[in-house]
Protein backbone atom coordinates (compact mmCIF):
# COMPACT_ATOMS: atom_id res chain seq x y z
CA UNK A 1 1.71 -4.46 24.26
CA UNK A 2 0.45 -1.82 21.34
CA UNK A 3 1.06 1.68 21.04
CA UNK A 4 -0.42 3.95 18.87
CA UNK A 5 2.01 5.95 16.67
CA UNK A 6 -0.55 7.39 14.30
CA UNK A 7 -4.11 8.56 15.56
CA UNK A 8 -6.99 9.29 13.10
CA UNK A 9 -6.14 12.99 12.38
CA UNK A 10 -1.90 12.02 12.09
CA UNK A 11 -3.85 9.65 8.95
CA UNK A 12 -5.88 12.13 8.12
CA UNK A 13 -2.73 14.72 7.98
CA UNK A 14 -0.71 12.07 6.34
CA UNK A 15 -2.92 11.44 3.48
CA UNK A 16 -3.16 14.96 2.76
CA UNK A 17 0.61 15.47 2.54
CA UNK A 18 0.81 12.18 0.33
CA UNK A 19 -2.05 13.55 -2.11
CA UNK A 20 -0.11 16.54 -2.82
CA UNK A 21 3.51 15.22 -3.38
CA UNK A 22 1.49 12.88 -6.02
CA UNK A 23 0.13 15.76 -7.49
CA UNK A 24 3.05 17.83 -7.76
CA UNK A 25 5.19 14.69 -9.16
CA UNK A 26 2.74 13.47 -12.55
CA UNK A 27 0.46 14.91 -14.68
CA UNK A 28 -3.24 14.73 -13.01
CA UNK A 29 -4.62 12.37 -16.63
CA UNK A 30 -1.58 9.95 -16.12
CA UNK A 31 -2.22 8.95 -12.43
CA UNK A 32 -4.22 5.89 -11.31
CA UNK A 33 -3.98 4.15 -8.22
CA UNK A 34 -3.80 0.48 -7.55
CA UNK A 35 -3.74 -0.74 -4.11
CA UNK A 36 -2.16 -4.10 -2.87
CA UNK A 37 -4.79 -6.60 -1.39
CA UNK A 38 -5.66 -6.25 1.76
CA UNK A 39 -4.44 -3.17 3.14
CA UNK A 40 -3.89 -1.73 0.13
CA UNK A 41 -7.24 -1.42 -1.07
CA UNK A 42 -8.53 0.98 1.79
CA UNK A 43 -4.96 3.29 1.32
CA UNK A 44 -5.74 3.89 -2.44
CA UNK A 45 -9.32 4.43 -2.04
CA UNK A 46 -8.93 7.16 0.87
CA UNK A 47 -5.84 8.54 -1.19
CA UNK A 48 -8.68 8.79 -4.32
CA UNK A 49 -10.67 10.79 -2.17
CA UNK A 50 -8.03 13.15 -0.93
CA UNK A 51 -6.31 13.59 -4.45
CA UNK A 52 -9.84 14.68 -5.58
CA UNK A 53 -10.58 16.94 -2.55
CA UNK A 54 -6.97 18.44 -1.83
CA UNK A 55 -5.38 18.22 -5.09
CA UNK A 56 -8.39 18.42 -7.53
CA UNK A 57 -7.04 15.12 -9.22
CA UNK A 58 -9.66 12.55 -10.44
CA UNK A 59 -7.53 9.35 -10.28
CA UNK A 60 -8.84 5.56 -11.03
CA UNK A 61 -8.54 3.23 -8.38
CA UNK A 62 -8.52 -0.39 -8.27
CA UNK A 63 -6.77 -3.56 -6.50
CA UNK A 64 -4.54 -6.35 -7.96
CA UNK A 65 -4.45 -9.70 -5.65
CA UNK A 66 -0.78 -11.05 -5.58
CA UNK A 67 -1.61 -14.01 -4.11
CA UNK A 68 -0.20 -16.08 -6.60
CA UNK A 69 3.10 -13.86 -7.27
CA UNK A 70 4.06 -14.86 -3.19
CA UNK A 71 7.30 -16.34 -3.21
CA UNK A 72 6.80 -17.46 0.13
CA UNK A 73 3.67 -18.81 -0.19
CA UNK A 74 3.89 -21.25 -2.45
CA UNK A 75 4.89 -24.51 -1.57
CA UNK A 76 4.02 -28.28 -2.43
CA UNK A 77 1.30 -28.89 -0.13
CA UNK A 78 -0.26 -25.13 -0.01
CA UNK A 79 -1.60 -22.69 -2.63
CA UNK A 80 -2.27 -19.55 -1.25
CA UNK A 81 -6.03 -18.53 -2.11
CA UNK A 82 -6.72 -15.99 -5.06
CA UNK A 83 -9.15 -13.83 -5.51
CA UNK A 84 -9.37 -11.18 -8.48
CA UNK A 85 -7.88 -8.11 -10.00
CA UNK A 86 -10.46 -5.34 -9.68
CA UNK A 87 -9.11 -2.61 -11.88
CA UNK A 88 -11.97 -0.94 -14.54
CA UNK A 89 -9.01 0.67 -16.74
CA UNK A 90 -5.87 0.37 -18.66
CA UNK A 91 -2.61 0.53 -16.84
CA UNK A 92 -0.41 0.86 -20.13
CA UNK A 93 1.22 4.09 -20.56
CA UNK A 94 -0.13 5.09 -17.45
CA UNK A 95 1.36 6.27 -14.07
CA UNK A 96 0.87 3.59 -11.69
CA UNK A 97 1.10 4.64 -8.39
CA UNK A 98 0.98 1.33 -6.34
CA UNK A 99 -0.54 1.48 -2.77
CA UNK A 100 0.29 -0.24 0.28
CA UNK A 101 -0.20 0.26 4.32
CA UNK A 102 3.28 -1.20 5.44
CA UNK A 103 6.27 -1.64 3.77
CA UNK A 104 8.77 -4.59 5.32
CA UNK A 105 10.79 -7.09 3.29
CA UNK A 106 9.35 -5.79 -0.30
CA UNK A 107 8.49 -9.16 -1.04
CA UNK A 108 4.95 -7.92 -1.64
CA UNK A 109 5.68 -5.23 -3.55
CA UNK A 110 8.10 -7.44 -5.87
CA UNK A 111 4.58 -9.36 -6.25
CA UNK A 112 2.80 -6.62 -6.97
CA UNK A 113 5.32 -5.15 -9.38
CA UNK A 114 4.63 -8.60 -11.34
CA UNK A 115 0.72 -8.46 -11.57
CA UNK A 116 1.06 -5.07 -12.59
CA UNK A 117 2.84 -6.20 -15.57
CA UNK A 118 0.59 -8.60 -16.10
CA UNK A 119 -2.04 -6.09 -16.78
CA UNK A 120 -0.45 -3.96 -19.06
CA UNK A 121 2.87 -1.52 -19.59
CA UNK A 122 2.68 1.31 -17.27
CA UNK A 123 5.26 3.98 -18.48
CA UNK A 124 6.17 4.05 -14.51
CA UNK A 125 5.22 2.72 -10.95
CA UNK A 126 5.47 4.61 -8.14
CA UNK A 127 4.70 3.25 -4.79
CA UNK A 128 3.11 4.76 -1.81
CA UNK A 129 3.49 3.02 1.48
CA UNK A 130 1.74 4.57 4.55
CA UNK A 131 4.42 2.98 7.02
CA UNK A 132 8.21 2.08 6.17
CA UNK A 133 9.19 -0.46 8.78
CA UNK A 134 12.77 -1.50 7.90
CA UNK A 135 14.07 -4.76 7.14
CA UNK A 136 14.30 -5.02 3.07
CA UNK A 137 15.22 -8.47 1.85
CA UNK A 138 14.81 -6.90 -1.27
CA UNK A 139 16.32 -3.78 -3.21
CA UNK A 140 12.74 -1.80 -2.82
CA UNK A 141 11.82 1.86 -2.02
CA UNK A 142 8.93 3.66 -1.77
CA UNK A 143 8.54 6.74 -3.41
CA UNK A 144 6.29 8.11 -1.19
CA UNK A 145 6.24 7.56 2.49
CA UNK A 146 3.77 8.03 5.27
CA UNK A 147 6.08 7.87 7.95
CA UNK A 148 9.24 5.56 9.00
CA UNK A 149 9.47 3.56 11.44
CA UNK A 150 11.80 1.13 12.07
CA UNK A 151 10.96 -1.81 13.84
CA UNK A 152 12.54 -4.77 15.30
CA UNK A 153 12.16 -8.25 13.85
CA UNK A 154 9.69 -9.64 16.78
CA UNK A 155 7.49 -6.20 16.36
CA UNK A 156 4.43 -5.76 13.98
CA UNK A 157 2.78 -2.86 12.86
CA UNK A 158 -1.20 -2.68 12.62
CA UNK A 159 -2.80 -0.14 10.25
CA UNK A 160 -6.75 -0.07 11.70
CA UNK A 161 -9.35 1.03 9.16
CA UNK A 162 -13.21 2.22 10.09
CA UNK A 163 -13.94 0.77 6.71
CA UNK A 164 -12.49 -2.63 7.74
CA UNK A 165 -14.41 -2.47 10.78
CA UNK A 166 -12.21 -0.99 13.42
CA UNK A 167 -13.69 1.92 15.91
CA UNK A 168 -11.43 4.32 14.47
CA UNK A 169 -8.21 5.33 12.22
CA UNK A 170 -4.93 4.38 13.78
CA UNK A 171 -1.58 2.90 13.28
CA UNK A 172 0.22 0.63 16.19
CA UNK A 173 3.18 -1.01 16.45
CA UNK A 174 3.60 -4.02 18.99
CA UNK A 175 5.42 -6.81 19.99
CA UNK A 176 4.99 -10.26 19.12
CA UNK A 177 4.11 -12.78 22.26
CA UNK A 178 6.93 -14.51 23.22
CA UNK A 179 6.86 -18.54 23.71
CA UNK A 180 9.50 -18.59 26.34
């Protein structure tokens, strides 16, 4: 069973907090945002539009696809599907800030870190995570957080998107079906 721990206007609160702690941390010119395929994308595009309307900031926005960089992905018989980098600009020398909707393990971050790289020399990356679940298997924080909530291992947490089709904003946390 789901339940909702962020509605549409806890988002819409939550992005507006996030746009200004960005705002207050780098200088407006050095700030573009790069958001992790899948959820990623729609988390740096709404934080582009609330950096522009609550913090006057003008940031790029793109996506890198880590899909390759997954450690635990990759394996003899499977290669996990690719699909393409969509950034118009330069990350060197710039401040990255690197978006995601839930933070877990870090294992996608780690991947994202990489692809980053690949791209160019940011002078730093800051991440942005809209949830922090708990469970690192990696030395990973985010810099800016949404809200925390830690989670058990059989529990997921859903971000919902109107852009990716969903009825409205929200965040849920359930737990996974048992096969006892």
């Amino acid at each position: 069973m789901e339940h909702v721990i962020m509605d549409s206007e806890g988002m819409r609160r939550t992005f507006v907090r996030l746009a200004h702690e960005i705002a207050e941390r780098d200088p407006a010119e050095e700030i573009v945002l790069v958001g992790i395929k899948r959820g990623g994308e729609y988390v740096a595009s709404r934080m582009r539009a609330f950096l522009a309307e609550a913090a006057g900031v003008d940031a790029p926005c793109g996506s890198v696809d880590i899909g390759m960089q997954r450690d635990d992905l990759v394996s003899a018989f499977f290669l996990p599907e690719y699909t393409e980098n969509r950034l118009d600009f330069s990350v060197a020398g710039k401040t990255v800030v690197l978006c995601d909707d839930v933070l877990h393990t870090g294992r996608t971050v780690r991947a994202a870190i990489e692809t980053v790289f690949r791209l160019g020399r940011p002078r730093v990356i800051r991440l942005l995570e809209l949830i922090d679940r708990g469970g690192r298997e990696l030395p990973v924080r985010a810099d800016f957080v949404g809200k925390n909530v830690p989670t058990a291992r059989d529990e997921y947490v859903k971000v919902y998107f109107t852009e990716r089709g969903s009825a409205e904003d929200k965040i849920v946390v359930g737990k996974e079906k048992s096969n006892d």
